[in-house]
N, C-alpha and C. Protein backbone atom coordinates (compact mmCIF):
# COMPACT_ATOMS: atom_id res chain seq x y z
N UNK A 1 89.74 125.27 102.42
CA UNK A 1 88.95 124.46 103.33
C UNK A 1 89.77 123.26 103.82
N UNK A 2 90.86 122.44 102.93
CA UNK A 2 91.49 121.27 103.46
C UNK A 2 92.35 121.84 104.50
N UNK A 3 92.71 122.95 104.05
CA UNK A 3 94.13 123.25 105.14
C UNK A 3 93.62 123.29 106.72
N UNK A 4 92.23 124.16 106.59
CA UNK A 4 91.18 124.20 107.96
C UNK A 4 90.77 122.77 108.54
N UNK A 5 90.59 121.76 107.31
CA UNK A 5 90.36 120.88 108.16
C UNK A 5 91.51 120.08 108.51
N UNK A 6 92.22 119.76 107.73
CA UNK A 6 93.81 119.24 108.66
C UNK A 6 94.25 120.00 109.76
N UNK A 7 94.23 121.07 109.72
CA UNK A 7 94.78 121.68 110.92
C UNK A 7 93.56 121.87 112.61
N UNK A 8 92.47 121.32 112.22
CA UNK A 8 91.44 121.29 113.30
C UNK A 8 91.66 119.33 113.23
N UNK A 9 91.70 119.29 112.33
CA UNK A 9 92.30 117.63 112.88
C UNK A 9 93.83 116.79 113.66
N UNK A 10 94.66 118.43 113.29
CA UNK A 10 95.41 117.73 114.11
C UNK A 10 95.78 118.40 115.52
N UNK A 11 94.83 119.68 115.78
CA UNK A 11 94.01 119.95 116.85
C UNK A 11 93.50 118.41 117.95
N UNK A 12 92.79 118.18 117.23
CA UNK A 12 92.00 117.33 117.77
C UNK A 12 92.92 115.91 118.11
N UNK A 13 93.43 115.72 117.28
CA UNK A 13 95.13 114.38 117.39
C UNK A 13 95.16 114.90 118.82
N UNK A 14 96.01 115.78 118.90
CA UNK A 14 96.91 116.07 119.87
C UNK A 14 95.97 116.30 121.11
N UNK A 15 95.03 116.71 120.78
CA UNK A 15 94.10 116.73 122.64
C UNK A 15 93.98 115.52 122.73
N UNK A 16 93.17 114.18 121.68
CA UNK A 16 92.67 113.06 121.50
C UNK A 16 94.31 112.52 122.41
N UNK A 17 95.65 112.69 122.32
CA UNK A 17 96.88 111.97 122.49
C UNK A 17 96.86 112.61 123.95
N UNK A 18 96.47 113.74 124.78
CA UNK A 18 97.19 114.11 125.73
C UNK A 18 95.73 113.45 126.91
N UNK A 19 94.55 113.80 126.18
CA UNK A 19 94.05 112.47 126.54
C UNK A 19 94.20 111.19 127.28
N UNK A 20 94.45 110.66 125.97
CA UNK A 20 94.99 109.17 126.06
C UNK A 20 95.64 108.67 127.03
N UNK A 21 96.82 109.95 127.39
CA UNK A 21 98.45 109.82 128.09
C UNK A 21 97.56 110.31 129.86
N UNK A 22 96.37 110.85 129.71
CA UNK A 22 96.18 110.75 131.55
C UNK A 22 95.40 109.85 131.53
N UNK A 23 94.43 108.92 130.72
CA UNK A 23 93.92 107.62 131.19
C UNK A 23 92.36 107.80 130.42
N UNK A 24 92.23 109.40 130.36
CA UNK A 24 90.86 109.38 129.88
C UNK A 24 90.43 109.31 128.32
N UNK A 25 90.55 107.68 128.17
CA UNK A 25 90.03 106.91 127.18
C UNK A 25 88.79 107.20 126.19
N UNK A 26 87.77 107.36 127.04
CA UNK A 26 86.49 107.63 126.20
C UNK A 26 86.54 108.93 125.61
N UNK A 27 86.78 110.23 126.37
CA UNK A 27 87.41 111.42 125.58
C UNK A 27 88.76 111.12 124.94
N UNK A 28 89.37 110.22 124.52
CA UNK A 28 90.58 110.18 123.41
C UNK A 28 89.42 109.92 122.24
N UNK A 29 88.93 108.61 122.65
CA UNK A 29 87.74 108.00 121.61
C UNK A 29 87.44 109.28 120.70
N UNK A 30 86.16 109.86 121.26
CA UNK A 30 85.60 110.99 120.98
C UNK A 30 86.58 112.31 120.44
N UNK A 31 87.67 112.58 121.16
CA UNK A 31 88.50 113.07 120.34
C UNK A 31 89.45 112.48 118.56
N UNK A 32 89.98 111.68 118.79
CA UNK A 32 90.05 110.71 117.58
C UNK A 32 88.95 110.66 116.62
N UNK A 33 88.18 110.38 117.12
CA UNK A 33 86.47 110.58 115.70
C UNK A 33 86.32 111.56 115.27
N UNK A 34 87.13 112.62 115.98
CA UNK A 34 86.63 113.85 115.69
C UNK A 34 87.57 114.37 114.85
N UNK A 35 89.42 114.05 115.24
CA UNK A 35 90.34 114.18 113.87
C UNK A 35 89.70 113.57 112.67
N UNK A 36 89.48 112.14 112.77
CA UNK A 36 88.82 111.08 111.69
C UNK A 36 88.10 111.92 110.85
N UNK A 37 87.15 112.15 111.72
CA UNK A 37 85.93 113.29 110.53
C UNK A 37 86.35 114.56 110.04
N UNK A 38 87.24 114.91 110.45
CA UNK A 38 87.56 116.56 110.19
C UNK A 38 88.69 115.78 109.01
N UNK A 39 89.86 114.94 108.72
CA UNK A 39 90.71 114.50 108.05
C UNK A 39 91.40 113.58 108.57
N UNK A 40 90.89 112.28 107.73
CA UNK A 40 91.69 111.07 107.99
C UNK A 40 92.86 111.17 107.71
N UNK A 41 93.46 110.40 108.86
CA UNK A 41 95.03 109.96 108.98
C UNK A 41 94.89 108.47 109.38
N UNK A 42 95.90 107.84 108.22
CA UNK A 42 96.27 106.90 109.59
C UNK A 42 96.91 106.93 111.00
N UNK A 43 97.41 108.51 110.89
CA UNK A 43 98.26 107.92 112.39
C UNK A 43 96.73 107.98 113.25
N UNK A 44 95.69 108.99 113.57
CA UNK A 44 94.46 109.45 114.06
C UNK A 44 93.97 107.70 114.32
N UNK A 45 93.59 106.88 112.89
CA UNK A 45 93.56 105.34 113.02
C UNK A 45 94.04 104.48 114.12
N UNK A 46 95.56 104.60 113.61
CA UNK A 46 96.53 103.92 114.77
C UNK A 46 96.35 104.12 116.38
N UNK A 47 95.78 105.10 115.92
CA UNK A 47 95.81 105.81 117.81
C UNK A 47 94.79 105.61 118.38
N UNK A 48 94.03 106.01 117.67
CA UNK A 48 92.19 105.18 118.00
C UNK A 48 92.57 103.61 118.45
N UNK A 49 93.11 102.75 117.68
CA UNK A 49 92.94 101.47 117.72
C UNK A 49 93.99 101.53 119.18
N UNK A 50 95.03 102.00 119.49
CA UNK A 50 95.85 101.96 120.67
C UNK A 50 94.83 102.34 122.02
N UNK A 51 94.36 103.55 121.18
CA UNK A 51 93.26 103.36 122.87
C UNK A 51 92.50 102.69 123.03
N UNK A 52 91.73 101.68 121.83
CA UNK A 52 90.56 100.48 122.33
C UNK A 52 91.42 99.40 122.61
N UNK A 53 92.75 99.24 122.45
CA UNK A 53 93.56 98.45 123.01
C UNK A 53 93.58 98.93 124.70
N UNK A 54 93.80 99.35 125.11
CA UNK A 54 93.82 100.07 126.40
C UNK A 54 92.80 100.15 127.43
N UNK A 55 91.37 99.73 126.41
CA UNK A 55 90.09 99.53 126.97
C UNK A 55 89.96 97.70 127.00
N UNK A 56 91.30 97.32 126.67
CA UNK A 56 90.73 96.07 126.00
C UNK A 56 89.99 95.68 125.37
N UNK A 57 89.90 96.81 124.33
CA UNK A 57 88.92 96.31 123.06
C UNK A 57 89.71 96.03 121.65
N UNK A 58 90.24 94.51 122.16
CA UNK A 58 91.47 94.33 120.97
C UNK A 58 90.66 94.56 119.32
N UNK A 59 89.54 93.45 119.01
CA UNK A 59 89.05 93.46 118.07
C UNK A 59 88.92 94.79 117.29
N UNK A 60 88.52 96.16 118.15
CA UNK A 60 88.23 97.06 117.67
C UNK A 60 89.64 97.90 116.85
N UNK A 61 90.41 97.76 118.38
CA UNK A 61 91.65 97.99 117.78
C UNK A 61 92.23 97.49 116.70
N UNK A 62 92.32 96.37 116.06
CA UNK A 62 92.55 96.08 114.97
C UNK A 62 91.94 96.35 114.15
N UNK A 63 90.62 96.61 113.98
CA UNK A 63 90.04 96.97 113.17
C UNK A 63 90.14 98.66 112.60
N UNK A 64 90.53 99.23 113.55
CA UNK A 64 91.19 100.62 113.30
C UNK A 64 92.53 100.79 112.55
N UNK A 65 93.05 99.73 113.10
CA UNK A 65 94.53 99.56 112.77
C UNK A 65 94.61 99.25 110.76
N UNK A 66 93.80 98.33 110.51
CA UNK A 66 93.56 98.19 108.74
C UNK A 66 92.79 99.43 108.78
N UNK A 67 91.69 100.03 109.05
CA UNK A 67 91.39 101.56 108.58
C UNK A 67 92.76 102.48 108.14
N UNK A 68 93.49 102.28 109.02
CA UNK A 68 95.09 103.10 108.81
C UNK A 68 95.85 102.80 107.92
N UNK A 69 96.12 101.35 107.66
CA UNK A 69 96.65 100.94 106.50
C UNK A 69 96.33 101.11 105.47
N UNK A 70 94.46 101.07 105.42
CA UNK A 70 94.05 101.63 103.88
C UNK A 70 94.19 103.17 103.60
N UNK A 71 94.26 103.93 104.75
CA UNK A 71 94.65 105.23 104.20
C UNK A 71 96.13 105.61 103.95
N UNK A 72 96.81 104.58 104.66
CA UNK A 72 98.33 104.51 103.88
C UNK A 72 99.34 103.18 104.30
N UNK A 73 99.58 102.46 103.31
CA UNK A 73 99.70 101.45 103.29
C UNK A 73 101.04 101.06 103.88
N UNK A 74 101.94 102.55 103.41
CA UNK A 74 103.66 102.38 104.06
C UNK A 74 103.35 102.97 104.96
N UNK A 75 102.44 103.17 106.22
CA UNK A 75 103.05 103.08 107.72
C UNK A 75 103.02 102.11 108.16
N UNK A 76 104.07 101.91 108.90
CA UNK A 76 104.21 100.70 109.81
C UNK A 76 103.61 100.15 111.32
N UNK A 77 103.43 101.62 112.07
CA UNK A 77 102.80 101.28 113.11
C UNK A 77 102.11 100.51 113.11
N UNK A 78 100.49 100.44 112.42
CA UNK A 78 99.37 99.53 112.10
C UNK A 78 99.62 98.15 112.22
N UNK A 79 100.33 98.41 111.67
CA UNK A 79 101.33 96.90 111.24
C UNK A 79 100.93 96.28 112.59
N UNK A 80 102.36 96.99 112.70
CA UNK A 80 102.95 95.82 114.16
C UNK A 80 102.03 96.16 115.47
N UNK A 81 101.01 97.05 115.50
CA UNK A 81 100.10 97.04 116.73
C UNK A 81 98.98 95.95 116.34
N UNK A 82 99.14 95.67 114.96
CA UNK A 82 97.90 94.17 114.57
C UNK A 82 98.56 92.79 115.49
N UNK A 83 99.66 93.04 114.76
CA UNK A 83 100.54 92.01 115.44
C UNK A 83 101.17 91.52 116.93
N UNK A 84 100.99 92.60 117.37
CA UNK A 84 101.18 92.84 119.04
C UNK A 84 99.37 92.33 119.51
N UNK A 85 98.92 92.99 118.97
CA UNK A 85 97.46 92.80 119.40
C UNK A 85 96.79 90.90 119.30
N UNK A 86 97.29 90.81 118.27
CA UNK A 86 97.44 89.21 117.88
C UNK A 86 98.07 88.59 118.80
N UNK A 87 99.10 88.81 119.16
CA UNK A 87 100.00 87.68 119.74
C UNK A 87 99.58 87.87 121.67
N UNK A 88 98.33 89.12 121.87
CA UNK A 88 98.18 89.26 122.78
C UNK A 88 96.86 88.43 123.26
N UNK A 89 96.03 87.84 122.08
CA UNK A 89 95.07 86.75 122.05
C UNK A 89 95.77 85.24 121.26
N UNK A 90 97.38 85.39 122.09
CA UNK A 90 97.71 84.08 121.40
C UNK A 90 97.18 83.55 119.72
N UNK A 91 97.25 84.06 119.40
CA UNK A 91 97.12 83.94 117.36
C UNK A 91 98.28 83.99 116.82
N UNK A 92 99.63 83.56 117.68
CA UNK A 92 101.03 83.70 117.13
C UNK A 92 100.94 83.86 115.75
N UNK A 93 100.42 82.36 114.98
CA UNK A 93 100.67 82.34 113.37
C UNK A 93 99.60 83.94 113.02
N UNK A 94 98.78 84.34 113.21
CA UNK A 94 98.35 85.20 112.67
C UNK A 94 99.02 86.37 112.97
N UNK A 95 99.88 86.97 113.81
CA UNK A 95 100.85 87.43 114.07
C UNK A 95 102.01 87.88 113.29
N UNK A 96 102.66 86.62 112.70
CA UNK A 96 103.59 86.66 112.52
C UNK A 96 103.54 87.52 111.39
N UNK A 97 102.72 87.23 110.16
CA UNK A 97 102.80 88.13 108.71
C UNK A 97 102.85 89.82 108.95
N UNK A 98 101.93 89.96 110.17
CA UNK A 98 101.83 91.61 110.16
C UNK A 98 102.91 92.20 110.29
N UNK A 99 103.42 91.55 111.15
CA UNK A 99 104.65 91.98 112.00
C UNK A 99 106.08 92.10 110.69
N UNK A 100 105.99 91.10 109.63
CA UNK A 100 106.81 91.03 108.91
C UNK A 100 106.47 92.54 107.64
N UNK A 101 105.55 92.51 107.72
CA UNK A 101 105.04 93.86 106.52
C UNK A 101 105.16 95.05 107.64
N UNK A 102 105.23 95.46 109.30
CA UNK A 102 106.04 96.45 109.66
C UNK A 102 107.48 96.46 109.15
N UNK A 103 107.63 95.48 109.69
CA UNK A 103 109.44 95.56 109.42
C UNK A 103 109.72 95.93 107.82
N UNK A 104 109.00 95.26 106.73
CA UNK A 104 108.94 95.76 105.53
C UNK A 104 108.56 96.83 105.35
N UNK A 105 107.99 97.82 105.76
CA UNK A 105 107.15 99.32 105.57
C UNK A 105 108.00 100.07 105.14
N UNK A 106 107.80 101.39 104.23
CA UNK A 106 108.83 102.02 104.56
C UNK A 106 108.71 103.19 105.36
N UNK A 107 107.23 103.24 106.09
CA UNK A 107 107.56 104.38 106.91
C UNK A 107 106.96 104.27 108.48
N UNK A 108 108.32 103.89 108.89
CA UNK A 108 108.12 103.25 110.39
C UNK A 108 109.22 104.02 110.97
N UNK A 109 109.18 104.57 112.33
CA UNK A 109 110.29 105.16 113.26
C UNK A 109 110.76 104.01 114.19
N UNK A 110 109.81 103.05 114.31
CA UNK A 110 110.45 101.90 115.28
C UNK A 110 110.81 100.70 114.83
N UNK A 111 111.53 100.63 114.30
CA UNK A 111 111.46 98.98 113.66
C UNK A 111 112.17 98.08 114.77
N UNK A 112 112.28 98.26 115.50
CA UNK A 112 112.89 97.64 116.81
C UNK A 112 111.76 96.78 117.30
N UNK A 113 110.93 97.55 117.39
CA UNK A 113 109.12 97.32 117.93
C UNK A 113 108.73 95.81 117.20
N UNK A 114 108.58 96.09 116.16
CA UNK A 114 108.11 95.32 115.57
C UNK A 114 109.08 94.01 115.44
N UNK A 115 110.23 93.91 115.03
CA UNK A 115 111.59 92.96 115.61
C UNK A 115 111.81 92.64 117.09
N UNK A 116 111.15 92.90 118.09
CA UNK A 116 111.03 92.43 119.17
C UNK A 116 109.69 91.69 119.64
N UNK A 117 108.65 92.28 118.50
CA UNK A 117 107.12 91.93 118.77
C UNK A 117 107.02 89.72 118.14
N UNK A 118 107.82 90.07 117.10
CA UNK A 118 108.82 89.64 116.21
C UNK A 118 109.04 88.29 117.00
N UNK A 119 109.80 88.40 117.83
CA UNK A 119 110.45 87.42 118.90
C UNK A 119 109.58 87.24 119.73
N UNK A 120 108.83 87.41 120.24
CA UNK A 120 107.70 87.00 120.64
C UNK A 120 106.94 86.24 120.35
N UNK A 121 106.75 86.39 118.88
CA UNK A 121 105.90 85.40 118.18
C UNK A 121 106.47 84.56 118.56
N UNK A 122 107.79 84.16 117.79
CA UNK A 122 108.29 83.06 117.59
C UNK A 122 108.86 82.15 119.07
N UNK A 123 109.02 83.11 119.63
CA UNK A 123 109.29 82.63 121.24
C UNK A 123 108.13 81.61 121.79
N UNK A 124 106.77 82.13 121.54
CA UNK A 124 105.62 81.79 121.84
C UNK A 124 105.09 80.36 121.14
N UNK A 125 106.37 80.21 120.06
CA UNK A 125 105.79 78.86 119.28
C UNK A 125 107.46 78.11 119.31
N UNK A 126 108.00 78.38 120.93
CA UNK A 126 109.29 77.85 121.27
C UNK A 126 110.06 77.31 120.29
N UNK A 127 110.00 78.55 119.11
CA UNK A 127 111.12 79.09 118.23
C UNK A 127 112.27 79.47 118.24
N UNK A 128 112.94 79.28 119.45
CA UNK A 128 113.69 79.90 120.20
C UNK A 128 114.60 80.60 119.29
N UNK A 129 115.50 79.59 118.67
CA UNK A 129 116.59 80.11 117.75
C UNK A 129 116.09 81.61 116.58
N UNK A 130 114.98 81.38 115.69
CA UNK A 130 114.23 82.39 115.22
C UNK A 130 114.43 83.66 116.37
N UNK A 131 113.51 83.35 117.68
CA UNK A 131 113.47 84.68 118.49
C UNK A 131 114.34 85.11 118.58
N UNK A 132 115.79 84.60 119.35
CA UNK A 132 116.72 85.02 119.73
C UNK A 132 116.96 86.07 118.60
N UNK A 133 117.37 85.92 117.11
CA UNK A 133 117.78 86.68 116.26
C UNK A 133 117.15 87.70 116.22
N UNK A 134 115.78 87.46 116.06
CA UNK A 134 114.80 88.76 116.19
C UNK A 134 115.03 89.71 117.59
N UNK A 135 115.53 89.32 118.70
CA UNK A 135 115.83 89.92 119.63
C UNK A 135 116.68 90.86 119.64
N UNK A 136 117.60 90.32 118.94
CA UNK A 136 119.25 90.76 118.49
C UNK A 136 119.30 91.53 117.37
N UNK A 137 118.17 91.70 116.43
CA UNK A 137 117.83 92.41 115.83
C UNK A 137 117.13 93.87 116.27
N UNK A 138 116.63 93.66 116.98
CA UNK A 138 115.82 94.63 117.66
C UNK A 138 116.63 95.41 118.71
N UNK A 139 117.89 94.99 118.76
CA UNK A 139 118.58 95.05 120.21
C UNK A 139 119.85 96.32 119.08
N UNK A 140 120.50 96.18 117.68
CA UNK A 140 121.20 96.08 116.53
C UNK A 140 120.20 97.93 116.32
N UNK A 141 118.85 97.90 116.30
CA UNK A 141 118.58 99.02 116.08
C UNK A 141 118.61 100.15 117.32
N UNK A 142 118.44 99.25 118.68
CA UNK A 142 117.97 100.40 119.59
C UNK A 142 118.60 99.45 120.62
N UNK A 143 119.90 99.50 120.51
CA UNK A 143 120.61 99.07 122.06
C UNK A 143 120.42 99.21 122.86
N UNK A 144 119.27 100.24 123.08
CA UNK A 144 119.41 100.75 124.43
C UNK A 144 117.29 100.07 125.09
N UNK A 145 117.11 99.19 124.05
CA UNK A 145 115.34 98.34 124.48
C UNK A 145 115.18 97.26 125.33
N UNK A 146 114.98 97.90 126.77
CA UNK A 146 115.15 96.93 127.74
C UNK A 146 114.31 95.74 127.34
N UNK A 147 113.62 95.76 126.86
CA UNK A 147 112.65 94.52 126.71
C UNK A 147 113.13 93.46 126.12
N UNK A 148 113.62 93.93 125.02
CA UNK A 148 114.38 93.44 124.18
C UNK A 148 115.45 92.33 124.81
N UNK A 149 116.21 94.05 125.30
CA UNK A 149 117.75 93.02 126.23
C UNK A 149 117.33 92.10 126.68
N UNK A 150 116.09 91.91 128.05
CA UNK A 150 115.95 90.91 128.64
C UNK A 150 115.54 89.91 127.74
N UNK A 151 114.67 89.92 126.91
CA UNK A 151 114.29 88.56 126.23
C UNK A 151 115.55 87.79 125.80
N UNK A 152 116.37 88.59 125.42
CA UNK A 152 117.82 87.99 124.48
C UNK A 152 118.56 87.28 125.94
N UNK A 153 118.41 87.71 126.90
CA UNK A 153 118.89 87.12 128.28
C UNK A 153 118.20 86.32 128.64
N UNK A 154 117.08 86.38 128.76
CA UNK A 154 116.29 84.87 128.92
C UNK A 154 116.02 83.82 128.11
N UNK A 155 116.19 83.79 127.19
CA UNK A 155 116.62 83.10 126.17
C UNK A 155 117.61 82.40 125.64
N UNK A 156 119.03 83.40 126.03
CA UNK A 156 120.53 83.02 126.12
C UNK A 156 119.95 81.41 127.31
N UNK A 157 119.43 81.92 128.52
CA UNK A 157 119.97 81.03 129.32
C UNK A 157 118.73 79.94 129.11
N UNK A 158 117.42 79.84 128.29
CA UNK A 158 117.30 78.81 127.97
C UNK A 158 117.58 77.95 127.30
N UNK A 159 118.14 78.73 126.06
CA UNK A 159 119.25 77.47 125.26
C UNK A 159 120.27 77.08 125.92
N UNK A 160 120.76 77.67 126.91
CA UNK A 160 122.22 76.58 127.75
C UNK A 160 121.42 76.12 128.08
N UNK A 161 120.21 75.97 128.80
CA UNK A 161 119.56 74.98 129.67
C UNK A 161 118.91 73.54 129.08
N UNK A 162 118.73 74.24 127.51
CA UNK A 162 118.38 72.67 126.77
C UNK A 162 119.72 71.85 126.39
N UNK A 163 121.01 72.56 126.64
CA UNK A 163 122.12 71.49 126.18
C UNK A 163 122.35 70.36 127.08
């Protein structure tokens, strides 16, 4: 019976994700509840909370996002989408810890993400010197994160600009 229901749950992931990826939100929703109930995952969690992010329903999204963590504590995504989500209602300081327990996780594919989310914070509380590193950190895993690059460039040239 588990194998039936993991495998109709991750049925349901993957429609709930292709979903998501053309815009139609409320069927991801409804798809996602429906992995959830058939066999929790956190990633199913994570992804739920990414699409009420998307609805702009930050609160909810976070609140999905710790659902994920309690079903497994070393993913990292959760993490740093708390923390992105935070720093997207200006809560820098509340921010900052999540973001530090992604980067601590041990099972994260992006740690770039979260080291750039990272710099943000600290950017946001004209931390500059902090960000920059976190930039450069983030830049150290995935050379190739435009976002990244630019922050480390806009940044370069606001510290010449405070000398």
């Amino acid at each position: 019976m588990t194998d039936e229901r993991r495998e109709q749950a991750r049925e349901l992931f993957h429609a709930a994700y292709q979903a998501q990826m053309q815009g139609r939100f409320e069927q991801a929703v409804e798809l996602y509840r429906g992995s959830i109930a058939a066999y929790p995952t956190a990633e199913a969690y994570t992804f739920l909370g990414w699409t009420y992010h998307f609805q702009g329903k930050l609160e909810q999204a976070i609140e999905e996002c710790k659902n994920a963590i309690t079903i497994d504590p070393t993913f990292g995504n959760p993490y740093n989408d708390i923390g992105s989500y935070l720093i997207e209602q200006q809560k820098f300081d509340d921010a900052i810890p999540w973001l530090e327990r992604a980067i601590g996780s041990s099972r994260y594919e992006a740690y770039h993400f979260a080291w750039y989310n990272l710099g943000r914070a600290h950017e946001a509380k004209e931390m500059y010197t902090l960000a920059l590193q976190c930039y450069r950190k983030a830049l150290e895993i995935e050379p190739r994160y435009t976002l990244a690059s630019e922050a480390r460039e806009r940044l370069r040239r606001v510290l010449q600009d405070q000398r």
